[in-house]
ModelCIF file with pLDDT and N, C-alpha, C, O atoms, coordinates in Angstrom:
data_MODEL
#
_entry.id   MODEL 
#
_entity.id                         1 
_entity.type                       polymer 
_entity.pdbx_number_of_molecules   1 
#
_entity_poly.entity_id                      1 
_entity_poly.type                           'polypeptide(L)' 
_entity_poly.nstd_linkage                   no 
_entity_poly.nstd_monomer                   no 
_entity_poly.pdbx_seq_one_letter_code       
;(UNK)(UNK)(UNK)(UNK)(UNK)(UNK)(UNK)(UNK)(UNK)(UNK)(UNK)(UNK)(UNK)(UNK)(UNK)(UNK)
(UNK)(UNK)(UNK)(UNK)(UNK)(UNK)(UNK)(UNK)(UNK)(UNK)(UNK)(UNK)(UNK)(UNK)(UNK)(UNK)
(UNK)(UNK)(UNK)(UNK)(UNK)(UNK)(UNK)(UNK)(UNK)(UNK)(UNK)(UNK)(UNK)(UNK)(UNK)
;
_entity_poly.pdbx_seq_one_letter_code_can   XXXXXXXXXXXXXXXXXXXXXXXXXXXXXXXXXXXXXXXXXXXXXXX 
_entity_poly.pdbx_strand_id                 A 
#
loop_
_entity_poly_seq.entity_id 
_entity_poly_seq.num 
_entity_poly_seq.mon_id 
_entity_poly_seq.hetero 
1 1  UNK n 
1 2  UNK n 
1 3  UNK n 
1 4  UNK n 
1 5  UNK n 
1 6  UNK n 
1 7  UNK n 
1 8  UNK n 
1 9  UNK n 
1 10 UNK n 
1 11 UNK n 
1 12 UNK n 
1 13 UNK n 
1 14 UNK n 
1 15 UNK n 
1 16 UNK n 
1 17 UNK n 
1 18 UNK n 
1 19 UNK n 
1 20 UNK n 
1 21 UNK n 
1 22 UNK n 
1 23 UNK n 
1 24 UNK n 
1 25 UNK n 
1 26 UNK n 
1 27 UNK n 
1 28 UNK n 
1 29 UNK n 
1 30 UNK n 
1 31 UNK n 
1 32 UNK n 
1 33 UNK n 
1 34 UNK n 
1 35 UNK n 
1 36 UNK n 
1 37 UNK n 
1 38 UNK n 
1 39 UNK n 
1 40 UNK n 
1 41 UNK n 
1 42 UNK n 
1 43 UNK n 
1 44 UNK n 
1 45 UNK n 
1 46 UNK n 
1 47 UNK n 
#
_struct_asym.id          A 
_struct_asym.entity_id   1 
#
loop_
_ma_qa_metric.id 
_ma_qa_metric.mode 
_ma_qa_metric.name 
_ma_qa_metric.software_group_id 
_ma_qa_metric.type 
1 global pLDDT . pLDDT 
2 local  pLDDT . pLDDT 
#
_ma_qa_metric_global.metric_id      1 
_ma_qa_metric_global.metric_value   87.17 
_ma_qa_metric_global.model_id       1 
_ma_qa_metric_global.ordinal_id     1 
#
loop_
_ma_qa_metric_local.label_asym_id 
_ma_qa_metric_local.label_comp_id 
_ma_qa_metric_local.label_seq_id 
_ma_qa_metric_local.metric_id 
_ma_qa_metric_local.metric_value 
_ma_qa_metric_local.model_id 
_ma_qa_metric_local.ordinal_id 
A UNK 1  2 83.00 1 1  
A UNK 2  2 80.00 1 2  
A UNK 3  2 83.00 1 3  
A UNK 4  2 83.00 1 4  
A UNK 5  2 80.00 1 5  
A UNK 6  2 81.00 1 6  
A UNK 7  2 82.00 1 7  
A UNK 8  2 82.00 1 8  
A UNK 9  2 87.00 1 9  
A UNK 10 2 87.00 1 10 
A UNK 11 2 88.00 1 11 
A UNK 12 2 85.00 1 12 
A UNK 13 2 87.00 1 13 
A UNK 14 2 88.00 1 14 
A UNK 15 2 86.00 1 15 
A UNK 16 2 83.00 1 16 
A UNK 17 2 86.00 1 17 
A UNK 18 2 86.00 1 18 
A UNK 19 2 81.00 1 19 
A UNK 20 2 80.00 1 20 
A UNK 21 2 85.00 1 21 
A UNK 22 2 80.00 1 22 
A UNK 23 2 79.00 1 23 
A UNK 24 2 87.00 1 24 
A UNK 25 2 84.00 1 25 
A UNK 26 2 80.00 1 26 
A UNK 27 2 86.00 1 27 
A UNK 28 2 88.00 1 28 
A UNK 29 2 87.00 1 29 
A UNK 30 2 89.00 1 30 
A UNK 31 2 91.00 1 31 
A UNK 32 2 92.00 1 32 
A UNK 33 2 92.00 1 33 
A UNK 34 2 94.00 1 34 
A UNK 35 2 94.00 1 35 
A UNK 36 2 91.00 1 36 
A UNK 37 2 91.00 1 37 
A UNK 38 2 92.00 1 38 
A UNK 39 2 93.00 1 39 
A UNK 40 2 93.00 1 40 
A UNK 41 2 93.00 1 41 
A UNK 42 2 93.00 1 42 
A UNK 43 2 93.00 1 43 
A UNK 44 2 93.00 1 44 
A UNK 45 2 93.00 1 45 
A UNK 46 2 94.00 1 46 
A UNK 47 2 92.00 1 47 
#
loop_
_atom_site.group_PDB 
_atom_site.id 
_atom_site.type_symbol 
_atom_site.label_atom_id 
_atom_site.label_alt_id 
_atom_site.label_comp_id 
_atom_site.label_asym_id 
_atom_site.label_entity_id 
_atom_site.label_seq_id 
_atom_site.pdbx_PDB_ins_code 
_atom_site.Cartn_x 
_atom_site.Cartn_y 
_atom_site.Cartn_z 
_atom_site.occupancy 
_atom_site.B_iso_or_equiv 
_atom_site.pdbx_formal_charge 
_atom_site.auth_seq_id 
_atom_site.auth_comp_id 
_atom_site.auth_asym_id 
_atom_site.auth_atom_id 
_atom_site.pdbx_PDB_model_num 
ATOM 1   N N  . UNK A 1 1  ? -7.229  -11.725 7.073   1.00 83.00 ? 1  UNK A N  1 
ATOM 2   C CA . UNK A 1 1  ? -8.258  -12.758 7.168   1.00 83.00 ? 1  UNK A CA 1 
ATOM 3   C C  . UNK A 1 1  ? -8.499  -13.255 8.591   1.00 83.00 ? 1  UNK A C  1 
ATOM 4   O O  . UNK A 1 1  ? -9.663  -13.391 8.966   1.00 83.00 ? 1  UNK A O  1 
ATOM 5   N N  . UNK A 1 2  ? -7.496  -13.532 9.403   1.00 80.00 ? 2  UNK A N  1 
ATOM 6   C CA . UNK A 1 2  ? -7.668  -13.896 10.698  1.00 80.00 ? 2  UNK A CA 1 
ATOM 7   C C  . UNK A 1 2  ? -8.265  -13.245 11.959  1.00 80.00 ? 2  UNK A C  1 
ATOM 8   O O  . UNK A 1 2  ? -8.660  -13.714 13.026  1.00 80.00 ? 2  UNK A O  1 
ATOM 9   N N  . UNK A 1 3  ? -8.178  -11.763 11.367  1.00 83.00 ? 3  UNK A N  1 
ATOM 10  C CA . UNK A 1 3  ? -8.814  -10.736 11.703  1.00 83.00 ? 3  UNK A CA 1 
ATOM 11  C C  . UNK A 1 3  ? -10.118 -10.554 11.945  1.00 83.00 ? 3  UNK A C  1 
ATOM 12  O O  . UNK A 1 3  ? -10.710 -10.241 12.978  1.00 83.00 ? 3  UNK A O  1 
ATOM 13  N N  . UNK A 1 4  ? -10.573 -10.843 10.614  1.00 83.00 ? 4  UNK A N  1 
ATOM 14  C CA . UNK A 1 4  ? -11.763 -10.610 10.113  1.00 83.00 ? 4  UNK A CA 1 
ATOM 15  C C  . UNK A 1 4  ? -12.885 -11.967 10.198  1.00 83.00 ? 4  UNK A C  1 
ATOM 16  O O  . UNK A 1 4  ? -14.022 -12.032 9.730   1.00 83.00 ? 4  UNK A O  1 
ATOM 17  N N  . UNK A 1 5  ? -12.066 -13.056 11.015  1.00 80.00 ? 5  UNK A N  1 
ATOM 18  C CA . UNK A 1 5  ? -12.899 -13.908 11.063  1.00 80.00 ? 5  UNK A CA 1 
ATOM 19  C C  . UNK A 1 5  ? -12.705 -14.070 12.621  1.00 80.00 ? 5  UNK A C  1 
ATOM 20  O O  . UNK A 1 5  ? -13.125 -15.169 12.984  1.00 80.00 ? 5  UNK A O  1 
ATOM 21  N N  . UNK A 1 6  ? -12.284 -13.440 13.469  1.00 81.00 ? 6  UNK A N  1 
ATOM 22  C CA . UNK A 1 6  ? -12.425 -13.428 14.497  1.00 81.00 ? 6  UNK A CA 1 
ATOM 23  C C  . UNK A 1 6  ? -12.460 -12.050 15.275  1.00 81.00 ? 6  UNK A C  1 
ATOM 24  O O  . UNK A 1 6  ? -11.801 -11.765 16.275  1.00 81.00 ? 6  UNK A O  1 
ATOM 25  N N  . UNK A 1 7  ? -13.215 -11.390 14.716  1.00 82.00 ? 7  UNK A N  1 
ATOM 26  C CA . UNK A 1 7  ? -14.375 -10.173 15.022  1.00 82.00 ? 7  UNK A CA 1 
ATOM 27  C C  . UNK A 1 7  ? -13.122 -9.024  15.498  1.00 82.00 ? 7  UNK A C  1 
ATOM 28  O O  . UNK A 1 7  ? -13.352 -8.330  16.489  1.00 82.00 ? 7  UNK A O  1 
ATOM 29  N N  . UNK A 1 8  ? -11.954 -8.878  14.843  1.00 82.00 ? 8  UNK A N  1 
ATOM 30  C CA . UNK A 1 8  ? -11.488 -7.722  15.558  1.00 82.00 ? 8  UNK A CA 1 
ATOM 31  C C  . UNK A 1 8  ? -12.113 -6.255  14.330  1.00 82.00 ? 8  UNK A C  1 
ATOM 32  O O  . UNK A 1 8  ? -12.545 -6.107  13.187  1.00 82.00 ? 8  UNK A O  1 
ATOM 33  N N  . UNK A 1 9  ? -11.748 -5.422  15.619  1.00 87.00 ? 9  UNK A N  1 
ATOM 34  C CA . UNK A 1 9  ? -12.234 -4.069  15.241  1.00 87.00 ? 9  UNK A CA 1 
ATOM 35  C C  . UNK A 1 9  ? -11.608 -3.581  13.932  1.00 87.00 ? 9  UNK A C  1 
ATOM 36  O O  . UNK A 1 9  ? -10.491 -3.780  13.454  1.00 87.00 ? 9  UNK A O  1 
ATOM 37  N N  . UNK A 1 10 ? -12.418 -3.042  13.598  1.00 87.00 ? 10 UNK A N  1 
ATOM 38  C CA . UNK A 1 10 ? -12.156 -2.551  12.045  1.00 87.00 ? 10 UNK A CA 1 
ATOM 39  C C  . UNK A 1 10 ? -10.723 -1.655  11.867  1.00 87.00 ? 10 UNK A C  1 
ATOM 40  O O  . UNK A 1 10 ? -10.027 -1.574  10.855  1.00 87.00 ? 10 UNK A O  1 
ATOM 41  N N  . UNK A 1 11 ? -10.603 -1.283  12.625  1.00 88.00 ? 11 UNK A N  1 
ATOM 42  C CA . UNK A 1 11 ? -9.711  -0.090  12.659  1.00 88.00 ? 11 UNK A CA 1 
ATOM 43  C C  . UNK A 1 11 ? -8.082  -1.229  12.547  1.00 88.00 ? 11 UNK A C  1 
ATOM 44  O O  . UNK A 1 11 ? -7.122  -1.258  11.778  1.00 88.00 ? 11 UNK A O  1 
ATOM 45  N N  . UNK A 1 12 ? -8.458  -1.949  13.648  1.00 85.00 ? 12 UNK A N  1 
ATOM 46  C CA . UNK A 1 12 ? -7.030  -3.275  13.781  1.00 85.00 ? 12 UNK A CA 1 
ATOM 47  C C  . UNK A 1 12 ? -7.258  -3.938  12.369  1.00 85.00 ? 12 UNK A C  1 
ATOM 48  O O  . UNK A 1 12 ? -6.180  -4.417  12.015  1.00 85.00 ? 12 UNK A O  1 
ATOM 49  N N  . UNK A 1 13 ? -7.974  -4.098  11.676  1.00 87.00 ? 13 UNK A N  1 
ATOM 50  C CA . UNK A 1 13 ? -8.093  -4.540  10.073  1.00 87.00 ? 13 UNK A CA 1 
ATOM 51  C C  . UNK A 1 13 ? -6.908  -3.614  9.313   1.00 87.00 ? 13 UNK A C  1 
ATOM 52  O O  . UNK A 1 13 ? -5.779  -3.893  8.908   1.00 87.00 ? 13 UNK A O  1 
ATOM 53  N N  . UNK A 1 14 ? -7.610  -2.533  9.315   1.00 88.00 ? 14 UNK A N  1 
ATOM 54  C CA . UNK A 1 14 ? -7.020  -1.956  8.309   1.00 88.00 ? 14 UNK A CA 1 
ATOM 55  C C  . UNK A 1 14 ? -5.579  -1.368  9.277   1.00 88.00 ? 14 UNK A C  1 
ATOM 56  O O  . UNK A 1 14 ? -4.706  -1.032  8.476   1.00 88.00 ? 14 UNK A O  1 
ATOM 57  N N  . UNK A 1 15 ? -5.377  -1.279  9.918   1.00 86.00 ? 15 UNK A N  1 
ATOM 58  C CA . UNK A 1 15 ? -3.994  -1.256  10.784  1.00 86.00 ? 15 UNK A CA 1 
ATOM 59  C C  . UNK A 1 15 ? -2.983  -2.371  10.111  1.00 86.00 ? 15 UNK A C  1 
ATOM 60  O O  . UNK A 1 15 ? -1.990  -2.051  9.457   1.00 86.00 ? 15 UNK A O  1 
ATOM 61  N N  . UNK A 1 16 ? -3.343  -3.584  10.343  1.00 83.00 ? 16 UNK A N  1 
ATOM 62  C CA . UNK A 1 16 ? -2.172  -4.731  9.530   1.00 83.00 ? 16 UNK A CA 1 
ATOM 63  C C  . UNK A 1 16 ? -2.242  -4.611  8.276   1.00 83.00 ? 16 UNK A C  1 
ATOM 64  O O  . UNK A 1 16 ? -1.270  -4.257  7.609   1.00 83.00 ? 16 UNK A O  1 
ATOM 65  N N  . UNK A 1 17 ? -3.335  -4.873  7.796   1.00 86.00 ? 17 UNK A N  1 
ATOM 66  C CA . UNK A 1 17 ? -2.676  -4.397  5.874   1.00 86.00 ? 17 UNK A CA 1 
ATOM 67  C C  . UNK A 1 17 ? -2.136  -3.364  5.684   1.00 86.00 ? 17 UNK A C  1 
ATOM 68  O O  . UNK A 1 17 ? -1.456  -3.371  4.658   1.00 86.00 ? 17 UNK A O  1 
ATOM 69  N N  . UNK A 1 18 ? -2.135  -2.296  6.325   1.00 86.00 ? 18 UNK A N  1 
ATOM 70  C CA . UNK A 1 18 ? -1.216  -0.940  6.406   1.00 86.00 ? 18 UNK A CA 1 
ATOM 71  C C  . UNK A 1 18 ? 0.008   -1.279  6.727   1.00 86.00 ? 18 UNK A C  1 
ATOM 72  O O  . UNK A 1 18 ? 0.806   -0.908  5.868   1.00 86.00 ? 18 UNK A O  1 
ATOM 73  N N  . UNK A 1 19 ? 0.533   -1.885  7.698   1.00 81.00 ? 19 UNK A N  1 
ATOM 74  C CA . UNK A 1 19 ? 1.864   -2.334  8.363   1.00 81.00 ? 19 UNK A CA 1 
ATOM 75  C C  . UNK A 1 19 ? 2.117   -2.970  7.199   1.00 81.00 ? 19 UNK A C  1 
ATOM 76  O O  . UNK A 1 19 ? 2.636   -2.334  6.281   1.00 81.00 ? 19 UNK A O  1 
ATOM 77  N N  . UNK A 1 20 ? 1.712   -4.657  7.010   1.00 80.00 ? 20 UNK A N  1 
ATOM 78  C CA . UNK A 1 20 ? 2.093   -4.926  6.019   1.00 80.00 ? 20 UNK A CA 1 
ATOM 79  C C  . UNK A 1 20 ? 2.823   -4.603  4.559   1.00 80.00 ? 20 UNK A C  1 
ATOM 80  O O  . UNK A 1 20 ? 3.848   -4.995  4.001   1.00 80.00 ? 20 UNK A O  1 
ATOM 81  N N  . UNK A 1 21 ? 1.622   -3.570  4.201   1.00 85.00 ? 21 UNK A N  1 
ATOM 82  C CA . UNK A 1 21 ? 2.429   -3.218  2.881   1.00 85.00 ? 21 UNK A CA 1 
ATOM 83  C C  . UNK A 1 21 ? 2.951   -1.827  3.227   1.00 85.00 ? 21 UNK A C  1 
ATOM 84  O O  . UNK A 1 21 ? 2.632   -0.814  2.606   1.00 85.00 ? 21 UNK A O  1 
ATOM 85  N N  . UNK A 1 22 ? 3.758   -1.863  4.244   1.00 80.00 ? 22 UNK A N  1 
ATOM 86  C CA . UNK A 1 22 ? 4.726   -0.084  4.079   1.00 80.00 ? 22 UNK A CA 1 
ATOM 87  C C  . UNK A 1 22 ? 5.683   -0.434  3.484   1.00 80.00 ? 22 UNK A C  1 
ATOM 88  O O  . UNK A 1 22 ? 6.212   0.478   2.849   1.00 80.00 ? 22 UNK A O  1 
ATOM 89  N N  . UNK A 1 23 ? 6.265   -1.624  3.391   1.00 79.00 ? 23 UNK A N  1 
ATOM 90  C CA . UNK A 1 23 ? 7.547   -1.725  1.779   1.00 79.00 ? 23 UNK A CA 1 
ATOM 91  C C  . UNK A 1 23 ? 7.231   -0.997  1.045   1.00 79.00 ? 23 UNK A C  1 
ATOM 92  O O  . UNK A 1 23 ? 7.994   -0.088  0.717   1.00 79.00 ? 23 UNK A O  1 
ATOM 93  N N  . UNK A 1 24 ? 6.293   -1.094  0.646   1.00 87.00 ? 24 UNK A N  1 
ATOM 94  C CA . UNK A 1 24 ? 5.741   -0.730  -0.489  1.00 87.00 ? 24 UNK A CA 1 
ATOM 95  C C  . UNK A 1 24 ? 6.031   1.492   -0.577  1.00 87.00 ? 24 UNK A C  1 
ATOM 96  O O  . UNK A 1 24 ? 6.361   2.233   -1.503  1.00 87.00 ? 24 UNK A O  1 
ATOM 97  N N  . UNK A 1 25 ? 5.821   1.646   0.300   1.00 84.00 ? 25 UNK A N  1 
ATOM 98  C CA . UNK A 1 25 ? 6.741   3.056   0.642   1.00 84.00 ? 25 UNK A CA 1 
ATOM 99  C C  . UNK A 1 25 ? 7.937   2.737   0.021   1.00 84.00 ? 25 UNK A C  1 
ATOM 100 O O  . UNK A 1 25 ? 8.144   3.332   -1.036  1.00 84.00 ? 25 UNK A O  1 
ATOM 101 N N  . UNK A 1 26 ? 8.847   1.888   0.430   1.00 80.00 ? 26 UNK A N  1 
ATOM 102 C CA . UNK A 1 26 ? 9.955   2.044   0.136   1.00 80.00 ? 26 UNK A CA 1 
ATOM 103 C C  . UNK A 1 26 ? 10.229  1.862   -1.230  1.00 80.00 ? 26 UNK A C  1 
ATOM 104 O O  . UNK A 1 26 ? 10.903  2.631   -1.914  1.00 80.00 ? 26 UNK A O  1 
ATOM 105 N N  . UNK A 1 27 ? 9.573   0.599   -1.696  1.00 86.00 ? 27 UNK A N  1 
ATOM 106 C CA . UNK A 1 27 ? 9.264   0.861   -3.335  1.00 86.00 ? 27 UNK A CA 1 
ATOM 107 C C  . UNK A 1 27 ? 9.384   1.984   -4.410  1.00 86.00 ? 27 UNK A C  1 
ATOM 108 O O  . UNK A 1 27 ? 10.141  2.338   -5.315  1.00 86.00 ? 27 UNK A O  1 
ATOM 109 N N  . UNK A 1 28 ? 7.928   2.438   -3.662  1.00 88.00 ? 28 UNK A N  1 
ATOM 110 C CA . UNK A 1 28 ? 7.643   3.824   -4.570  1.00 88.00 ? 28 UNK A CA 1 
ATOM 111 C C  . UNK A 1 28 ? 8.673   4.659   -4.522  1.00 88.00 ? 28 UNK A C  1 
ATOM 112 O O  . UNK A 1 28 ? 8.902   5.414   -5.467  1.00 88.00 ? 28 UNK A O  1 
ATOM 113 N N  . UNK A 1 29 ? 9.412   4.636   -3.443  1.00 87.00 ? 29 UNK A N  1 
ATOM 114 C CA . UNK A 1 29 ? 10.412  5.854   -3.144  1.00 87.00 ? 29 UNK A CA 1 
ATOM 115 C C  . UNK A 1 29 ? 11.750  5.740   -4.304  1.00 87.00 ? 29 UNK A C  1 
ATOM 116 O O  . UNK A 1 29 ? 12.338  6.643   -4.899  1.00 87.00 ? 29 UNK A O  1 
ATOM 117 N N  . UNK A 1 30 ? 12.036  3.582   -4.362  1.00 89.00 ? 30 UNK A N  1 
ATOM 118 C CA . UNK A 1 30 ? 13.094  3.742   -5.379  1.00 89.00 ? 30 UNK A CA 1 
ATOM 119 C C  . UNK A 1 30 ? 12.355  3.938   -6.167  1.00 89.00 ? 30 UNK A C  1 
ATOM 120 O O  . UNK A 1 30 ? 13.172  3.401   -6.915  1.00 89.00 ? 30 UNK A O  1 
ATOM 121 N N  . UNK A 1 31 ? 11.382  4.247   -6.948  1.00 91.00 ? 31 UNK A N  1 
ATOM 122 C CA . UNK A 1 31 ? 10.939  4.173   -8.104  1.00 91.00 ? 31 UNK A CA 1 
ATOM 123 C C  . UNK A 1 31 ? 10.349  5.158   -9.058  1.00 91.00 ? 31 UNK A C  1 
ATOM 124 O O  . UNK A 1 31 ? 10.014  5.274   -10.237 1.00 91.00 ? 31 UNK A O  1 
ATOM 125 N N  . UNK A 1 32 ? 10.405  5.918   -7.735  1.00 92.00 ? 32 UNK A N  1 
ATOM 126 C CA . UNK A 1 32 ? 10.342  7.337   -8.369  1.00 92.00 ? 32 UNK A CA 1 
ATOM 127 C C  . UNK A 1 32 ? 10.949  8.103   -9.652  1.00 92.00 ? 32 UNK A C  1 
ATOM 128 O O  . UNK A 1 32 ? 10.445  8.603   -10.657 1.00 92.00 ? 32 UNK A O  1 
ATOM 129 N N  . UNK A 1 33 ? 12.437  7.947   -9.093  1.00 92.00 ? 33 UNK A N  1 
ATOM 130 C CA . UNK A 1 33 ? 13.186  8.291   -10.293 1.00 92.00 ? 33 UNK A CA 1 
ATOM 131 C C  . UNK A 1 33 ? 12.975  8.213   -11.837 1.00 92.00 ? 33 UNK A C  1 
ATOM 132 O O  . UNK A 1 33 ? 13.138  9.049   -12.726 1.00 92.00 ? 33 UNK A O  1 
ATOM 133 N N  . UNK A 1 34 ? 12.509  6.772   -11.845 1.00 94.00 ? 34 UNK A N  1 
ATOM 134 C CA . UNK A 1 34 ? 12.319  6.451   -13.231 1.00 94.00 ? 34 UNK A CA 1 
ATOM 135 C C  . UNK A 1 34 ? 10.777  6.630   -13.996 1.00 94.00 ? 34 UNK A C  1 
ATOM 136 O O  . UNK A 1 34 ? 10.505  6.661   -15.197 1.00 94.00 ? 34 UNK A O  1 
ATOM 137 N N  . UNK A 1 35 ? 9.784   6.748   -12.637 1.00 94.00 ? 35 UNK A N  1 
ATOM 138 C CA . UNK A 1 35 ? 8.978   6.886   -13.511 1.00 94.00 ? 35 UNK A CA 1 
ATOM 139 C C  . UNK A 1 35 ? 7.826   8.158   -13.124 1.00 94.00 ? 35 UNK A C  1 
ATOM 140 O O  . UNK A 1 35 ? 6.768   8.441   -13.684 1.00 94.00 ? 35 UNK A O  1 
ATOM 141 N N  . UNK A 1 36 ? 8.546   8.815   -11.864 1.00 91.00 ? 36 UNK A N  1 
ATOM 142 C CA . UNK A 1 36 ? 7.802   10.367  -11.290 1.00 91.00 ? 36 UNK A CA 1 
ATOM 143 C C  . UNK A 1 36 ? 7.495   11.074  -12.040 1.00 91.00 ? 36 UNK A C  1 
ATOM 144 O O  . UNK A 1 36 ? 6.579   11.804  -11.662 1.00 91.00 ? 36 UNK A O  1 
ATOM 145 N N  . UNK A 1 37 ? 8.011   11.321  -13.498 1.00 91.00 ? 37 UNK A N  1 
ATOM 146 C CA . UNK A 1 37 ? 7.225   11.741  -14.208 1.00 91.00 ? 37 UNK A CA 1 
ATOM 147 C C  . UNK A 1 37 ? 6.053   11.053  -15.290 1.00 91.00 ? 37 UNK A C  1 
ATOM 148 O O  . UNK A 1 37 ? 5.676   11.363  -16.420 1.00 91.00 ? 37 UNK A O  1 
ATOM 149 N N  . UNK A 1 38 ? 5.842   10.416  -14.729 1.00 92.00 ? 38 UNK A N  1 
ATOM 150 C CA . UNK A 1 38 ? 4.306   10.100  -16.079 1.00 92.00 ? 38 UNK A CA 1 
ATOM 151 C C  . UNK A 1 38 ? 3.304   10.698  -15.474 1.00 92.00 ? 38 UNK A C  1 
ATOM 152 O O  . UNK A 1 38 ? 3.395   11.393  -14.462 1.00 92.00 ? 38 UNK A O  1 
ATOM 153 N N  . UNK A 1 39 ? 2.391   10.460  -16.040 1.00 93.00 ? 39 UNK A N  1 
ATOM 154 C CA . UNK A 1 39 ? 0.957   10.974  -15.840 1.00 93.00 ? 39 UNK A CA 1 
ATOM 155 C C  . UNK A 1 39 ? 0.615   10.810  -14.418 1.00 93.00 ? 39 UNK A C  1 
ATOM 156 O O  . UNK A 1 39 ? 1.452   10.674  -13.526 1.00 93.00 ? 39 UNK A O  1 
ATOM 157 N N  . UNK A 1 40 ? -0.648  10.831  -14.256 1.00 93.00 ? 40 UNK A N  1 
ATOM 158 C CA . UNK A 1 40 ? -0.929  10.245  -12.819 1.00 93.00 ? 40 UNK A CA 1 
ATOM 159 C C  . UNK A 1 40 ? -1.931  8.741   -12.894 1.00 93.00 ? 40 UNK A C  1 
ATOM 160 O O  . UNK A 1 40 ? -2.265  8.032   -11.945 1.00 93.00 ? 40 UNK A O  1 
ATOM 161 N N  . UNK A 1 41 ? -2.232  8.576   -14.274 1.00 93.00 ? 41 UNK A N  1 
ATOM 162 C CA . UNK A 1 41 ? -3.216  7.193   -14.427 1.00 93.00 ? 41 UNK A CA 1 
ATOM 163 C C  . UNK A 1 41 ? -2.290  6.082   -14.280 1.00 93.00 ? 41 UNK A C  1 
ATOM 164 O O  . UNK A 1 41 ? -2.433  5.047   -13.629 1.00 93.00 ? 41 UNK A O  1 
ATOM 165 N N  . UNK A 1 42 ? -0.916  6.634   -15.291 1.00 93.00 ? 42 UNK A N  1 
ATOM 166 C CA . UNK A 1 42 ? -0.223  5.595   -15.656 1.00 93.00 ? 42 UNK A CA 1 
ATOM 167 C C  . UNK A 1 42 ? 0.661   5.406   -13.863 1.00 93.00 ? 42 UNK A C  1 
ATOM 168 O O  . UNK A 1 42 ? 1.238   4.337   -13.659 1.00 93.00 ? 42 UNK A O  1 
ATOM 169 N N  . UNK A 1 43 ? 0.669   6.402   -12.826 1.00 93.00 ? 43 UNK A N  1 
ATOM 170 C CA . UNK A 1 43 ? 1.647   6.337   -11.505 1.00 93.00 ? 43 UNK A CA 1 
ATOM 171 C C  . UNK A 1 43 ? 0.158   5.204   -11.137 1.00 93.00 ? 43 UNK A C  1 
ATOM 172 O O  . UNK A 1 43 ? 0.523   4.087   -11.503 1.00 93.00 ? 43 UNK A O  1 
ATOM 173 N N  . UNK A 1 44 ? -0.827  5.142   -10.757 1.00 93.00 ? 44 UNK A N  1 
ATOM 174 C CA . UNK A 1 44 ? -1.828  4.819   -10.476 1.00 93.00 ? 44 UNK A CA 1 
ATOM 175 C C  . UNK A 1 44 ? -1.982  3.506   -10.980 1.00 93.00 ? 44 UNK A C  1 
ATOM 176 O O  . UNK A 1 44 ? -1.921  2.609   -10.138 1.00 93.00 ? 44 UNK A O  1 
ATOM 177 N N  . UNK A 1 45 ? -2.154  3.209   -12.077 1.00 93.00 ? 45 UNK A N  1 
ATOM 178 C CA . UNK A 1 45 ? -1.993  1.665   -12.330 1.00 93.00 ? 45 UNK A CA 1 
ATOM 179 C C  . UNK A 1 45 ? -0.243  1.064   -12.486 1.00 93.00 ? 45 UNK A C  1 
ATOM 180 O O  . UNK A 1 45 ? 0.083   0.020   -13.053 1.00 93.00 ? 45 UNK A O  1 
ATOM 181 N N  . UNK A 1 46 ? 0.585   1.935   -11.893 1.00 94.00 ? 46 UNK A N  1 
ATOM 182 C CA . UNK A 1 46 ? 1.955   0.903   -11.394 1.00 94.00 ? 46 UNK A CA 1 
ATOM 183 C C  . UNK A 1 46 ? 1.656   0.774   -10.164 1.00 94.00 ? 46 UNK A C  1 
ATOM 184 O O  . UNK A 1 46 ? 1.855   -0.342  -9.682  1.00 94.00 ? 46 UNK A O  1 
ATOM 185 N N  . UNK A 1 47 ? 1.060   1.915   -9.221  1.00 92.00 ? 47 UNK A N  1 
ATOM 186 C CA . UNK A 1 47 ? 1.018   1.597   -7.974  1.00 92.00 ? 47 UNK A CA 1 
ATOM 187 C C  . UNK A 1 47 ? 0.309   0.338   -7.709  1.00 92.00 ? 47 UNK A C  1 
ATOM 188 O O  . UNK A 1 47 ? 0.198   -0.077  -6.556  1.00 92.00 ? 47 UNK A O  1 
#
């Protein structure tokens, strides 16, 4: 938001919500195990 209300470049937008959610890598990675095999709708709406 702070971003985006003070005119930075698009690219630096989507740069911090990227940084931000790379946990989220780490997530998926534990989480694989338990649920790498379902479908891909059902990987898709956990993601």
């Amino acid at each position: 938001l702070p971003l985006i209300v003070q005119g930075a470049p698009m690219w630096l937008v989507w740069a911090t919500a990227a940084c931000v959610n790379l946990r989220f890598v780490i997530f998926s990675a534990g989480w694989r195990p338990y649920f790498g095999h379902r479908p891909f709708w059902q990987k898709a709406a956990h993601a």
